[in-house]
N, C-alpha and C. Protein backbone atom coordinates (compact mmCIF):
# COMPACT_ATOMS: atom_id res chain seq x y z
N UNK A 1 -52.73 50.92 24.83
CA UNK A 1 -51.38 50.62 24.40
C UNK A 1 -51.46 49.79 23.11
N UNK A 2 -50.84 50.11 22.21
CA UNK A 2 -50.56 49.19 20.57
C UNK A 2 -49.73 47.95 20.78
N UNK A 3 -50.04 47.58 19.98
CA UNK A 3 -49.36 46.09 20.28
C UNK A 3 -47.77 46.78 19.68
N UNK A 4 -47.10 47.25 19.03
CA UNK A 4 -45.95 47.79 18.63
C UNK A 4 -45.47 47.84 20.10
N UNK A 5 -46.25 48.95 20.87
CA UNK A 5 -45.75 48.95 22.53
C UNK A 5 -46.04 48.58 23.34
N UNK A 6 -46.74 47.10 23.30
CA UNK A 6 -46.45 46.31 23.76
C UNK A 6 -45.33 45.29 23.60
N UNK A 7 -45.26 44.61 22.58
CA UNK A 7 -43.83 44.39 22.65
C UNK A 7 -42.85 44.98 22.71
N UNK A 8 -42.50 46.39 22.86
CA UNK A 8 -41.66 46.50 23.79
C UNK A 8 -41.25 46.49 24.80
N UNK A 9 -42.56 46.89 25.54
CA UNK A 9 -42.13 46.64 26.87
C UNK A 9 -42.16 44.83 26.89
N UNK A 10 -42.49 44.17 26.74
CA UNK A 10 -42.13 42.78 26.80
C UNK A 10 -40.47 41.99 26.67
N UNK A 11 -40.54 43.43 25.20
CA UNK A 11 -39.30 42.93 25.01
C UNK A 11 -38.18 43.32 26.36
N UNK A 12 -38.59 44.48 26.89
CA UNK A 12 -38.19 45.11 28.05
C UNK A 12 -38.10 44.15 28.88
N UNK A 13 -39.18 43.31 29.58
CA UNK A 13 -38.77 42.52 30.72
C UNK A 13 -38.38 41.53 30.46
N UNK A 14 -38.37 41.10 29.36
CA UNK A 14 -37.32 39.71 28.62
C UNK A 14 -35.85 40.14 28.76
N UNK A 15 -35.68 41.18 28.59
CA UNK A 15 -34.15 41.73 28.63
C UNK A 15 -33.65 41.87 30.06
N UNK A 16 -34.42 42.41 30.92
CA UNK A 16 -34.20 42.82 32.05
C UNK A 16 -33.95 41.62 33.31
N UNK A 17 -35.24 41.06 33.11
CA UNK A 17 -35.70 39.95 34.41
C UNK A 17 -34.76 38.50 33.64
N UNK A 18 -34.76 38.62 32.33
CA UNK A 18 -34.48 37.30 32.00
C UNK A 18 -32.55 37.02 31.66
N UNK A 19 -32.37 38.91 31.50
CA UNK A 19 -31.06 38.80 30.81
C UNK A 19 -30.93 37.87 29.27
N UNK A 20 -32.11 38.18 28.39
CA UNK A 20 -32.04 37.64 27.06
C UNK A 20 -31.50 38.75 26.64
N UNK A 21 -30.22 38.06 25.54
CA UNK A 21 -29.83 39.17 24.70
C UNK A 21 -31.11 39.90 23.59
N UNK A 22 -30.87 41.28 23.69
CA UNK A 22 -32.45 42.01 22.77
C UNK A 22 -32.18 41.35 21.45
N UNK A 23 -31.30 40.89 20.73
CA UNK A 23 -31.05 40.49 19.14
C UNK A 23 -32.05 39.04 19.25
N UNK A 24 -32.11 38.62 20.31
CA UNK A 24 -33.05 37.32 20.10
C UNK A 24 -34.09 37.37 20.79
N UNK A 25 -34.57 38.17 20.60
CA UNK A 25 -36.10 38.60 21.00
C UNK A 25 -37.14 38.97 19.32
N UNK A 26 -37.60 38.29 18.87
CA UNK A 26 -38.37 39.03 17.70
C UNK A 26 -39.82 38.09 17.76
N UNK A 27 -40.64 38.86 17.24
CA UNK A 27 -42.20 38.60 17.28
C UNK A 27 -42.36 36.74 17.53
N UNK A 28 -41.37 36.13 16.32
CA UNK A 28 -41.52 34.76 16.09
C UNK A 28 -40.75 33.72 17.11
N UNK A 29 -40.28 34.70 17.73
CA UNK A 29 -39.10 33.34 18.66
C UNK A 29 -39.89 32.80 19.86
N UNK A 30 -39.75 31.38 19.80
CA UNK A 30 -40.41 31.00 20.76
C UNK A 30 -40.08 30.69 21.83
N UNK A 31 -41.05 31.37 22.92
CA UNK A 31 -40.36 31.18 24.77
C UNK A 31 -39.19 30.34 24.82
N UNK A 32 -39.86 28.79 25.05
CA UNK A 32 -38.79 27.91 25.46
C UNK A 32 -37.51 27.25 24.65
N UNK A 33 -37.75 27.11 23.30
CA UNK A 33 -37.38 26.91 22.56
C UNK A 33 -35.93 27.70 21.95
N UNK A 34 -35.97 28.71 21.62
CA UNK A 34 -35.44 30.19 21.12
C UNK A 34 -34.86 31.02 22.35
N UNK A 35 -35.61 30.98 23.34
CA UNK A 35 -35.19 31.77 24.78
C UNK A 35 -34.88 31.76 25.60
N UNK A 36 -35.10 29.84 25.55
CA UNK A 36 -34.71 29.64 27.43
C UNK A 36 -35.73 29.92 28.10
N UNK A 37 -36.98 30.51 28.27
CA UNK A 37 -37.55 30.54 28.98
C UNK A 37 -38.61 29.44 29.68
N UNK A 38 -37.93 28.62 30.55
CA UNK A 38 -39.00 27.53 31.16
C UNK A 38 -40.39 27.95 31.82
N UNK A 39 -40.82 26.79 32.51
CA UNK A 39 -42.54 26.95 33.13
C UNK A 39 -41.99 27.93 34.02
N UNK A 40 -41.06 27.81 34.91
CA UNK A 40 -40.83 29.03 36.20
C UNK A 40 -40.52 30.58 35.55
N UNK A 41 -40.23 30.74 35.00
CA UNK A 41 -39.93 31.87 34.01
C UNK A 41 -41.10 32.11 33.61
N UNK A 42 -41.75 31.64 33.46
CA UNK A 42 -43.44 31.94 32.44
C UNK A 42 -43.95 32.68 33.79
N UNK A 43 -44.25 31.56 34.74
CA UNK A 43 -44.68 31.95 35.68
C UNK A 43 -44.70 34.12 36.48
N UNK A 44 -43.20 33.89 36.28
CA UNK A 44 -42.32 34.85 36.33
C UNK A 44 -42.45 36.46 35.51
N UNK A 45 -42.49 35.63 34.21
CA UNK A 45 -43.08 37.06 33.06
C UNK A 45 -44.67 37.14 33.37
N UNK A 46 -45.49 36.37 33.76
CA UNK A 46 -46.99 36.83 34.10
C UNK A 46 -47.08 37.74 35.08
N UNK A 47 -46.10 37.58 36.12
CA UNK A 47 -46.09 38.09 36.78
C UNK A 47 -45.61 40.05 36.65
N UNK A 48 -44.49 40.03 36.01
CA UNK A 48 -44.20 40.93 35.59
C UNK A 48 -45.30 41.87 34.87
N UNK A 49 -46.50 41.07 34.06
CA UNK A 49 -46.91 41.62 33.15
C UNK A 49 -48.28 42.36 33.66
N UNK A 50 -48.61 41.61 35.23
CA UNK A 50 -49.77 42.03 35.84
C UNK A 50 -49.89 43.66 36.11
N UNK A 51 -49.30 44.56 36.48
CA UNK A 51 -49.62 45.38 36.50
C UNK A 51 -50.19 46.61 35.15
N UNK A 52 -49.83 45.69 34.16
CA UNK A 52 -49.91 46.27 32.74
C UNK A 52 -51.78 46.04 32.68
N UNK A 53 -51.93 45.08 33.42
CA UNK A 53 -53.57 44.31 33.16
C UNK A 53 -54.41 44.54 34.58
N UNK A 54 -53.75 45.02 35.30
CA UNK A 54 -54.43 45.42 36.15
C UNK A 54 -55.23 44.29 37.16
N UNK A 55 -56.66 44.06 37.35
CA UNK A 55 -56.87 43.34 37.85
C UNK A 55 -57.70 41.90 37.04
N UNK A 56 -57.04 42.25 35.64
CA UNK A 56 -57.90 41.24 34.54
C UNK A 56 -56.66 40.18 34.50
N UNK A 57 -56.00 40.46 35.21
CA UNK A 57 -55.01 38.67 35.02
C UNK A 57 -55.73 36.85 35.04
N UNK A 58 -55.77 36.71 33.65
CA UNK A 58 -56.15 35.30 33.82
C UNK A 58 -54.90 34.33 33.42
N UNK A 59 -54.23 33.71 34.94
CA UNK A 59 -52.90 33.19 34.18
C UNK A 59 -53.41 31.86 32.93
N UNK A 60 -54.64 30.86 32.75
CA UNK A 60 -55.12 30.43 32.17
C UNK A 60 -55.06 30.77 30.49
N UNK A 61 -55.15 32.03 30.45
CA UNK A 61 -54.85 32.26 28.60
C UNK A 61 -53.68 32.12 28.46
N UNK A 62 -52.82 32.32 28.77
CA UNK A 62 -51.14 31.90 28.73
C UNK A 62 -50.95 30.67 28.14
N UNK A 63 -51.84 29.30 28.75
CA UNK A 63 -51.38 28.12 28.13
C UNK A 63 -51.14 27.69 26.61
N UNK A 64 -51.72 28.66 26.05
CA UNK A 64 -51.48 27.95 24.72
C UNK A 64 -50.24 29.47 23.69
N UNK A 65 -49.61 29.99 24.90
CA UNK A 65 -48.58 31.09 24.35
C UNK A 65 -47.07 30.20 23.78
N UNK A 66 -46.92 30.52 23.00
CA UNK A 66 -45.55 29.75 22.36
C UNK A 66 -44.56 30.60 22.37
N UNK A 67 -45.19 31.84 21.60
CA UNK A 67 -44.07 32.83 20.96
C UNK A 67 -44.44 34.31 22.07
N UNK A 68 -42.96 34.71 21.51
CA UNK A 68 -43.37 36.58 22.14
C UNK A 68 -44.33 37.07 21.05
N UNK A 69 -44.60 37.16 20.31
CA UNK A 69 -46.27 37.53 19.50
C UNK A 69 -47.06 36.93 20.09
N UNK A 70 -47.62 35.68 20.27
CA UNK A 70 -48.00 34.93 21.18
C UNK A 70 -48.63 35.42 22.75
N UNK A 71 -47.77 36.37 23.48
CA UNK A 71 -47.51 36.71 24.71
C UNK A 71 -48.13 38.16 23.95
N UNK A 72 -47.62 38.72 23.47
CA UNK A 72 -48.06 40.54 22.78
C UNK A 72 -49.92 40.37 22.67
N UNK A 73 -50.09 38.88 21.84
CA UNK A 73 -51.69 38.97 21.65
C UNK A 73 -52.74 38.61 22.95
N UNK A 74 -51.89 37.96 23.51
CA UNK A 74 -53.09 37.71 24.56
C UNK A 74 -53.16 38.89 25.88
N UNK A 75 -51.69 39.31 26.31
CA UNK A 75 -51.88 40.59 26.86
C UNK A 75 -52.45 42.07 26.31
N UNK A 76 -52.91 41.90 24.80
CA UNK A 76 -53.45 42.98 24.06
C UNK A 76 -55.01 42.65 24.34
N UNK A 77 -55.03 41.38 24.19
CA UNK A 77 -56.64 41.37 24.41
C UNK A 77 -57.15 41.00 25.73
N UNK A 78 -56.61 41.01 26.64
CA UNK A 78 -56.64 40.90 28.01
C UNK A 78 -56.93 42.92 28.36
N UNK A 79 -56.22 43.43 27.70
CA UNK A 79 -56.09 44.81 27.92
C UNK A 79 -56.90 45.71 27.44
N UNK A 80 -58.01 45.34 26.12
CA UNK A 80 -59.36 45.38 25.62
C UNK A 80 -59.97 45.11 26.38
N UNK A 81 -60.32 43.88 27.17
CA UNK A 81 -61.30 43.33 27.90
C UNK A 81 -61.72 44.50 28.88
N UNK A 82 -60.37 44.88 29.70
CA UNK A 82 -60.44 45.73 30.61
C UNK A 82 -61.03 47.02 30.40
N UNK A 83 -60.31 47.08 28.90
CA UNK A 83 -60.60 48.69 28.66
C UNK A 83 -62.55 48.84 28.10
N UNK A 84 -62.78 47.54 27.87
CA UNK A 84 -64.54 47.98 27.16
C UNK A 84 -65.10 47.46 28.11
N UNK A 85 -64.91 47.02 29.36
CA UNK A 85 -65.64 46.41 30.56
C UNK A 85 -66.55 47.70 30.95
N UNK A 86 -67.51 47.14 31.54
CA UNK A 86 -68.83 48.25 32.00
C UNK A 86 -68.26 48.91 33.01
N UNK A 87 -68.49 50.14 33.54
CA UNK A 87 -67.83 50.57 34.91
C UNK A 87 -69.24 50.81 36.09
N UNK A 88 -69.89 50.61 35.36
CA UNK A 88 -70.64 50.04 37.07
C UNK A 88 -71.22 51.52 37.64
N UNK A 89 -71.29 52.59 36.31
CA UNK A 89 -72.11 53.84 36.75
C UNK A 89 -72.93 54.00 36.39
């Protein structure tokens, strides 16, 4: 998945789970700040985002996420990890 589609679907469950209007969703806006989105909400979108990552969820890289770019890069490279991991044949 490209990071282009990844933020969408992000932008997707920001809209959905969070009821953020989509006009204030852009690469630079930041979670809490810009969105409303508190620690329980974070909590909340990781959650959402696990099945995208399968079984590589480390809620730990999250801490230093500010922005929805922010959130796009670390679930992009969370999603590399997975994808160049050895398969064990």
């Amino acid at each position: 998945m490209s990071k282009d589609e990844l933020y969408q679907r992000i932008s997707e469950i920001l809209v959905k789970t969070f009821d953020i209007e989509s006009a204030r969703i852009r690469p630079d806006a930041r979670l809490g700040e810009d969105l409303d989105v508190d620690s329980i909400d974070a909590v909340d979108l990781i959650v959402q985002l696990k099945p995208l990552l399968g079984g590589n969820l480390k809620p730990e890289a999250f801490k230093t996420v500010r922005t929805v770019s922010d959130v796009v890069d670390v679930v992009h490279g969370m999603m590399n990890e997975v994808a160049s991991a050895p398969t064990g044949d």
